[in-house]
N, C-alpha and C. Protein backbone atom coordinates (compact mmCIF):
# COMPACT_ATOMS: atom_id res chain seq x y z
N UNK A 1 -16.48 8.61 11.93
CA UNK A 1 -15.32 7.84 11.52
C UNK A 1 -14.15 8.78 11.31
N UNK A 2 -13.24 8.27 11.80
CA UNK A 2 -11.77 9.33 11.40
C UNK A 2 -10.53 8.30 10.89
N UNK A 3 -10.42 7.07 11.34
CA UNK A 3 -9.84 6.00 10.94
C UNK A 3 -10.72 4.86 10.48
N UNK A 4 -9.78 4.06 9.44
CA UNK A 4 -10.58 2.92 8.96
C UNK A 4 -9.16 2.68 8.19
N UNK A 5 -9.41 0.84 8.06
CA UNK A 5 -8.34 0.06 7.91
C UNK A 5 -9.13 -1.21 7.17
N UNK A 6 -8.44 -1.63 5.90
CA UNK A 6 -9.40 -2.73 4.74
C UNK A 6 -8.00 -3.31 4.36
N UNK A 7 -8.20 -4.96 4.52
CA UNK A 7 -7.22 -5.70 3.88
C UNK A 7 -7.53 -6.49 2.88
N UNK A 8 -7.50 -6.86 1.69
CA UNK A 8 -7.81 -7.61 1.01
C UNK A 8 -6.78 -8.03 0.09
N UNK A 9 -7.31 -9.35 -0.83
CA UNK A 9 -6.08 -10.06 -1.58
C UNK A 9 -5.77 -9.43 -2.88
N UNK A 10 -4.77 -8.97 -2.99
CA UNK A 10 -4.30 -8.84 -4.53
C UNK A 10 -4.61 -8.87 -5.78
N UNK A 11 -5.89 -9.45 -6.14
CA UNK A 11 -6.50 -9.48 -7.05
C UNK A 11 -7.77 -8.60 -7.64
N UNK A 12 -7.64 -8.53 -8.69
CA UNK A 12 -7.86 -7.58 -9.28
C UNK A 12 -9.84 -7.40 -9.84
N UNK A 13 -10.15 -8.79 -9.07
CA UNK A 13 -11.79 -8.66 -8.48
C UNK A 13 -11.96 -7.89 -7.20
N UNK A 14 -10.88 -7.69 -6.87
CA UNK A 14 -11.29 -7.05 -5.15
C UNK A 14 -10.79 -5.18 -5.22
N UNK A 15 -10.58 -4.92 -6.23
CA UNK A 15 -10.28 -3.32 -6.53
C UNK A 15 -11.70 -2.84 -6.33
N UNK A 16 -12.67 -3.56 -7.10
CA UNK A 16 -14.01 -3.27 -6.82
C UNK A 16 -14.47 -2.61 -4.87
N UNK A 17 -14.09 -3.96 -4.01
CA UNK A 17 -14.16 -3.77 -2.66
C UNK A 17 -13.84 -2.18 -2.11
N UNK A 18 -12.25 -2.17 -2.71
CA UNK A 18 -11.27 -1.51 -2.14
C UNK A 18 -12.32 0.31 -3.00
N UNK A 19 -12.82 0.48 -4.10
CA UNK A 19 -13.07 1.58 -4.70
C UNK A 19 -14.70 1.71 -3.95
N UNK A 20 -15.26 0.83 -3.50
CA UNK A 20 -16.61 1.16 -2.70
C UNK A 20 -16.15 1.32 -1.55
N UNK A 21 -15.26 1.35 -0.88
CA UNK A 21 -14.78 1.21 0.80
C UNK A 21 -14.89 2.76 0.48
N UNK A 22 -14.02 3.39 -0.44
CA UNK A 22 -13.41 4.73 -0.51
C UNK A 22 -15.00 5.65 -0.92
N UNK A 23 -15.83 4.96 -1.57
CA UNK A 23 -17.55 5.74 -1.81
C UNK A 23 -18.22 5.95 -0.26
N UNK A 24 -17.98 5.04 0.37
CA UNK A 24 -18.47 5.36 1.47
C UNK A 24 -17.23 6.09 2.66
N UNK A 25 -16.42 6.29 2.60
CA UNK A 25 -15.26 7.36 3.57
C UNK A 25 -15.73 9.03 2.82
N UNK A 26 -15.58 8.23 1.35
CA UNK A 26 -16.39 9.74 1.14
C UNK A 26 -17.64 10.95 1.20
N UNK A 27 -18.57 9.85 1.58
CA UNK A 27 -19.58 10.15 1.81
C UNK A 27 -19.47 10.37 3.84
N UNK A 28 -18.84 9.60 3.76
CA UNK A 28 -18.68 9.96 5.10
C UNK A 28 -17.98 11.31 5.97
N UNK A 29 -17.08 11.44 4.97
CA UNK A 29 -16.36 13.18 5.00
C UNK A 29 -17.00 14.11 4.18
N UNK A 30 -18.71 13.88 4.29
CA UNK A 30 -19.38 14.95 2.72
C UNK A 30 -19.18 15.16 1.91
N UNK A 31 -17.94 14.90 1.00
CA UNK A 31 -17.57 15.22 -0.13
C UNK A 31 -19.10 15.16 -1.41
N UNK A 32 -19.02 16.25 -1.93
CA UNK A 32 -19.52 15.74 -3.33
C UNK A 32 -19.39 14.69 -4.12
N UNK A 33 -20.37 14.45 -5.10
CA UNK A 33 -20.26 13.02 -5.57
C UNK A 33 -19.10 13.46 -6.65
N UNK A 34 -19.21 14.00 -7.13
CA UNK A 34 -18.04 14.26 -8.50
C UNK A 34 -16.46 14.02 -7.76
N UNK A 35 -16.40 14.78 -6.53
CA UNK A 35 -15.12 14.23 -5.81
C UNK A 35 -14.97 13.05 -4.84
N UNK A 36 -16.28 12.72 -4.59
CA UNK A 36 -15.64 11.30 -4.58
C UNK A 36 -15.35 10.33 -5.86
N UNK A 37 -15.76 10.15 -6.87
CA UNK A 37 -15.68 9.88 -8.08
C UNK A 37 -14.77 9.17 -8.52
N UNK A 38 -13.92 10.87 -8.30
CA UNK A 38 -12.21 11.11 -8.45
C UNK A 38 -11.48 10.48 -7.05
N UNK A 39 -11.82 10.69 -6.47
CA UNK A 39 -11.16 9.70 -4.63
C UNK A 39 -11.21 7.98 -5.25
N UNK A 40 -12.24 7.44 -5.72
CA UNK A 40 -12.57 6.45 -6.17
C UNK A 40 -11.71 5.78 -7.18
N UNK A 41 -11.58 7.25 -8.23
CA UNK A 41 -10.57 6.69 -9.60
C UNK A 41 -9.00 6.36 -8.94
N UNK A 42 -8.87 7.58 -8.30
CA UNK A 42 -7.36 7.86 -7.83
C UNK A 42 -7.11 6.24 -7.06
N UNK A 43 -7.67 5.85 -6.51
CA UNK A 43 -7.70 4.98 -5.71
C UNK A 43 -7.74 3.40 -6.31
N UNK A 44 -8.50 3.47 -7.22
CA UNK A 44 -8.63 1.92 -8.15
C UNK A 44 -6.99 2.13 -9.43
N UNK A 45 -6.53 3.17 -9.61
CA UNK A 45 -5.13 3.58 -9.92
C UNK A 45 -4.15 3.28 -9.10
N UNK A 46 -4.00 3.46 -7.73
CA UNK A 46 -3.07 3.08 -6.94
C UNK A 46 -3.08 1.87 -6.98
N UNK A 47 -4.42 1.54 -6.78
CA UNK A 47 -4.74 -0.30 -6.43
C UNK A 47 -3.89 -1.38 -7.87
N UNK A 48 -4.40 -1.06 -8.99
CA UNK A 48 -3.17 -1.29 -10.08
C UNK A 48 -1.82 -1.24 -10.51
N UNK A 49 -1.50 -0.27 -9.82
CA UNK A 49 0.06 -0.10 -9.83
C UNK A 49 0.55 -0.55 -8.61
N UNK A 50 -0.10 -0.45 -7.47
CA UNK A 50 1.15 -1.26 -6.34
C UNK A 50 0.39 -2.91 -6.22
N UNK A 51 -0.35 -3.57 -7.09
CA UNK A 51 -0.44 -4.86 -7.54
C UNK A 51 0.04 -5.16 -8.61
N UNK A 52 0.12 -4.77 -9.35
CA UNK A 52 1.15 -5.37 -10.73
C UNK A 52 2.57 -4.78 -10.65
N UNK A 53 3.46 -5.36 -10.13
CA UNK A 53 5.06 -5.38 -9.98
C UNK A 53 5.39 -6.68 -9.86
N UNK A 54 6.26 -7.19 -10.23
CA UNK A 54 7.34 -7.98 -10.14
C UNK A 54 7.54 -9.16 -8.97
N UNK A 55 7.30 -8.28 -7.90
CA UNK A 55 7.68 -8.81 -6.24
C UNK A 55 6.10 -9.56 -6.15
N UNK A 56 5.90 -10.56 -5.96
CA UNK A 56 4.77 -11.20 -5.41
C UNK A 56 4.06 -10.59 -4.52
N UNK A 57 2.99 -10.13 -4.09
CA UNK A 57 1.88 -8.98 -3.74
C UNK A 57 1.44 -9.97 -2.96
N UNK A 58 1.18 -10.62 -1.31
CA UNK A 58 0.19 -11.21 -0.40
C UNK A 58 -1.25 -10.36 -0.01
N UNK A 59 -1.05 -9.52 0.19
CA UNK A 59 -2.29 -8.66 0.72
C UNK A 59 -1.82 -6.92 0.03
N UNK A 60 -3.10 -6.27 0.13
CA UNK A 60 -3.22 -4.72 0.10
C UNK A 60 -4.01 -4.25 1.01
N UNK A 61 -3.58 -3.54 1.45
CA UNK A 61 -4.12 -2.49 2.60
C UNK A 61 -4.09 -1.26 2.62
N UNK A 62 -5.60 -0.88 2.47
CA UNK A 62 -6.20 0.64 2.43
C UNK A 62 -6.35 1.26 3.91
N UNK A 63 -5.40 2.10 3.91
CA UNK A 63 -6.17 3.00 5.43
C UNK A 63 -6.87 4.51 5.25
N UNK A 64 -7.34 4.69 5.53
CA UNK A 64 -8.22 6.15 5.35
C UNK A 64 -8.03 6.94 6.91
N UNK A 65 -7.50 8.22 7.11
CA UNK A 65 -7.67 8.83 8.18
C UNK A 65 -8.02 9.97 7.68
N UNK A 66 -9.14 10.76 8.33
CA UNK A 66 -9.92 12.36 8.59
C UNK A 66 -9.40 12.81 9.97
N UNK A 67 -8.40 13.80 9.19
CA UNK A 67 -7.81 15.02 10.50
C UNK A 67 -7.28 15.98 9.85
N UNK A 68 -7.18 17.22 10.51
CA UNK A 68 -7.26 18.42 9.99
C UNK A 68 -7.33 18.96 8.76
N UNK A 69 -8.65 18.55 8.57
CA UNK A 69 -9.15 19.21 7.27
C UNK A 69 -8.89 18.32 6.13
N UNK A 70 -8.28 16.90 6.42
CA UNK A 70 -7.46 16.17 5.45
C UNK A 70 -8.27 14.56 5.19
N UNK A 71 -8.42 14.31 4.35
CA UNK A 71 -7.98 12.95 3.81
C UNK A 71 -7.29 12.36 3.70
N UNK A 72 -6.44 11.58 4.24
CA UNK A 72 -5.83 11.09 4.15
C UNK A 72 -5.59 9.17 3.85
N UNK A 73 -4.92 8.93 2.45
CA UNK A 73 -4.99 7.84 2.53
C UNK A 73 -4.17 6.72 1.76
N UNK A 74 -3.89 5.88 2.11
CA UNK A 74 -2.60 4.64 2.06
C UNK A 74 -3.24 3.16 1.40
N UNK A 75 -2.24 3.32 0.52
CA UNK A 75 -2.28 1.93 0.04
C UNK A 75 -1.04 1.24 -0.14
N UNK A 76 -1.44 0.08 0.60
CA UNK A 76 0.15 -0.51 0.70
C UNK A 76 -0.12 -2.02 0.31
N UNK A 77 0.67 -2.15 -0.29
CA UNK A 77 1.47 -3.62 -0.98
C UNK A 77 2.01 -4.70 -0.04
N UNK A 78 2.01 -5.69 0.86
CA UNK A 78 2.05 -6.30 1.75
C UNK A 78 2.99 -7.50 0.89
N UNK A 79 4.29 -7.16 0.57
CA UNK A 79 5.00 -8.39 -0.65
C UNK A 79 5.46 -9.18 0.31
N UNK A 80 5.64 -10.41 -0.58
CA UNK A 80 6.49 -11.68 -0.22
C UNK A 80 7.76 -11.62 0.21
N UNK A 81 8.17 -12.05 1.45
CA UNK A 81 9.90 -11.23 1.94
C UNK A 81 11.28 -11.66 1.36
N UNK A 82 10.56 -12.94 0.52
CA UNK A 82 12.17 -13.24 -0.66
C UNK A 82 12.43 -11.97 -1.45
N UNK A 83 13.33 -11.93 -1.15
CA UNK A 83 14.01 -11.35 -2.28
C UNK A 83 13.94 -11.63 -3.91
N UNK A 84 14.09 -11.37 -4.99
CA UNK A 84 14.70 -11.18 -6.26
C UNK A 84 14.83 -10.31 -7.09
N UNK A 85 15.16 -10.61 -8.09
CA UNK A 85 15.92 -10.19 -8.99
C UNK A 85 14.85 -8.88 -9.88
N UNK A 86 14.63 -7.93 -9.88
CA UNK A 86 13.75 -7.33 -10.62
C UNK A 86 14.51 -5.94 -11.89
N UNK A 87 13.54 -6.03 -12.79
CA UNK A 87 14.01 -4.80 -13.44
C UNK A 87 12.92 -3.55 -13.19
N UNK A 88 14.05 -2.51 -13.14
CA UNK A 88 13.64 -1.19 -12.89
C UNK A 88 12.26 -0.88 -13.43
N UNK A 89 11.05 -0.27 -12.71
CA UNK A 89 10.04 0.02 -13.16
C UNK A 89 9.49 1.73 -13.33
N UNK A 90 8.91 2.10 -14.46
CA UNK A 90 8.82 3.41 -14.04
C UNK A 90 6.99 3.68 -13.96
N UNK A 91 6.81 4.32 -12.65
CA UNK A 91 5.54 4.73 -12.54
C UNK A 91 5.12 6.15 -12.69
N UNK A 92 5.79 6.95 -13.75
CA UNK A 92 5.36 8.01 -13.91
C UNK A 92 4.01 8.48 -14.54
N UNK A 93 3.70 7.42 -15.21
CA UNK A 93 1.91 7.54 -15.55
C UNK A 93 1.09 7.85 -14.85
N UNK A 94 1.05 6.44 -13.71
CA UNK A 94 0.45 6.47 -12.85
C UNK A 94 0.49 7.56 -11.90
N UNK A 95 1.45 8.07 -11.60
CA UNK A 95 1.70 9.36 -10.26
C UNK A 95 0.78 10.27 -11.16
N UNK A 96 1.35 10.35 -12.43
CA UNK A 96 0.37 11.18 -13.41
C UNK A 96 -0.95 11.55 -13.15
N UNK A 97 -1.77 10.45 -13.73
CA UNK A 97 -3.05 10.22 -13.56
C UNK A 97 -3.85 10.22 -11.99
N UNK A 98 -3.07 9.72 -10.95
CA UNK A 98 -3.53 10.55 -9.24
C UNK A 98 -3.34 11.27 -9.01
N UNK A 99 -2.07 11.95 -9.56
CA UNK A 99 -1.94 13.33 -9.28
C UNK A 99 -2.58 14.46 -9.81
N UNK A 100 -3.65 14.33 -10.89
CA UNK A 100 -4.83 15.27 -11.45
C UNK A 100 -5.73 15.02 -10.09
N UNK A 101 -5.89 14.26 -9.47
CA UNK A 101 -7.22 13.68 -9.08
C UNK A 101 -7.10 14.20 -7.65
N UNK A 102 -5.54 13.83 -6.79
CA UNK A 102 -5.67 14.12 -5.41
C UNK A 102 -4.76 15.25 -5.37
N UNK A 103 -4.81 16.18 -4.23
CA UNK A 103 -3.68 17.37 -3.71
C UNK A 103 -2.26 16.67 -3.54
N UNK A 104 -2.20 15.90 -3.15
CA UNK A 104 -0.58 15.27 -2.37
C UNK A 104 -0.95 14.20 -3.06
N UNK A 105 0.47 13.70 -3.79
CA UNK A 105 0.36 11.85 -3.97
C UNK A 105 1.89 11.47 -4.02
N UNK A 106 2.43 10.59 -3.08
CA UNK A 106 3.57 10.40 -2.56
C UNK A 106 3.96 9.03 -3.13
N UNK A 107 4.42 8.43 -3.96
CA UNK A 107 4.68 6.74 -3.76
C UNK A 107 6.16 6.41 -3.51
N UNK A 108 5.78 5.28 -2.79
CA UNK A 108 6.83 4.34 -2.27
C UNK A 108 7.12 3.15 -3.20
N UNK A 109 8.48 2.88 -3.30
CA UNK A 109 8.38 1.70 -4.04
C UNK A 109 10.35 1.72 -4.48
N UNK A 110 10.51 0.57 -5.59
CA UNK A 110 11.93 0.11 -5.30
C UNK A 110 12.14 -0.43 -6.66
N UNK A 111 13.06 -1.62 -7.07
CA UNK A 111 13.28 -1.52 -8.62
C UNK A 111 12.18 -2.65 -8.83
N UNK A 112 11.91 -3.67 -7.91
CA UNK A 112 10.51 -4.24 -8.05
C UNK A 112 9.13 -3.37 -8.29
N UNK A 113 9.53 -2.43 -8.43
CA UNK A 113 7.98 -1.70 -8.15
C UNK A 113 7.22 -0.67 -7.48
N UNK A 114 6.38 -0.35 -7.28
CA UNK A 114 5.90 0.92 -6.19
C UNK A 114 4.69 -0.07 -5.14
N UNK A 115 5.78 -0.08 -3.62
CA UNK A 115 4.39 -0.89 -2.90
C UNK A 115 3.92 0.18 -2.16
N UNK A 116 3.76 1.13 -2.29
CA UNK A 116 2.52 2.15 -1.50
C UNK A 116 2.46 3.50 -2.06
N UNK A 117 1.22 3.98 -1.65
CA UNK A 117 0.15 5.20 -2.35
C UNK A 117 0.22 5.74 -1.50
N UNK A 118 0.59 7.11 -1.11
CA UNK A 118 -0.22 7.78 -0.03
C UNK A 118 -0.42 9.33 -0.89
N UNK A 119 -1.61 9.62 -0.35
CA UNK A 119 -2.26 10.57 -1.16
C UNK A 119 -3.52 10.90 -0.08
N UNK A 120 -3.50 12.64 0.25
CA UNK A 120 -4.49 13.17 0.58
C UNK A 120 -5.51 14.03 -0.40
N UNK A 121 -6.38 14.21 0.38
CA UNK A 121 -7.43 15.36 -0.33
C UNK A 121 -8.01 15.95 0.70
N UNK A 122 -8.36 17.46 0.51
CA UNK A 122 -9.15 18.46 1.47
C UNK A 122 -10.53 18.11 1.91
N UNK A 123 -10.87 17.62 2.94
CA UNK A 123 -12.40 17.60 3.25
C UNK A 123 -13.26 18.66 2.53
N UNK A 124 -13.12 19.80 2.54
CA UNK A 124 -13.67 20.44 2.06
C UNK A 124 -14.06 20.74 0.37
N UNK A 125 -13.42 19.64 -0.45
CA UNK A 125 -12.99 19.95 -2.07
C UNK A 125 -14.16 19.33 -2.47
């Protein structure tokens, strides 16, 4: 496996899905269990913060790619295309708390919110 792609609904029974998808990518790139663990936490963290914002959330989508030496992986927020009115959100916790866990953690997001995660880790860690 080097790509893999998981869509599921917004809710917050299906983080479960989305944190076993990532047990098995990890096992699939050898990682140790202690770092997948942490791939797992980092990941049920993203899954919370780019679902609870403001902007109505339709789907989330996890992609996982293995290439050079990398993990690589995305979580994105699939929002509702109305527009409104939102107040400014700050996700500095959260970057916090993935950012112990993964090498790179990048988020995307706007005054509604943060709709995507991207965050690698070393195959080798």
């Amino acid at each position: 496996m080097n790509r893999m792609t998981l869509s599921v609904p917004p809710g917050s029974e299906w983080a479960l899905v989305v944190r076993t998808t990532l047990g098995a990518v990890g096992v699939t790139a050898n990682l140790t269990m202690d770092v997948i663990d942490d791939l797992r936490t980092a990941v049920e963290e993203a899954f919370e913060l780019v679902t609870h914002q403001e902007r109505f959330v339709e789907r989330v989508v996890l992609s996982c790619k293995i290439e050079d030496g990398l993990i690589n992986i995305s979580l994105e927020a699939q929002r509702a295309p109305r527009q409104q009115a939102c107040d400014m959100m700050d996700p500095e916790v959260a970057q916090l708390v993935i950012g112990t866990l993964m090498t790179d953690v990048k988020l995307e997001g706007d005054q509604c919110g943060v709709y995507a995660v991207r965050m690698s880790l070393p195959v080798g860690a």
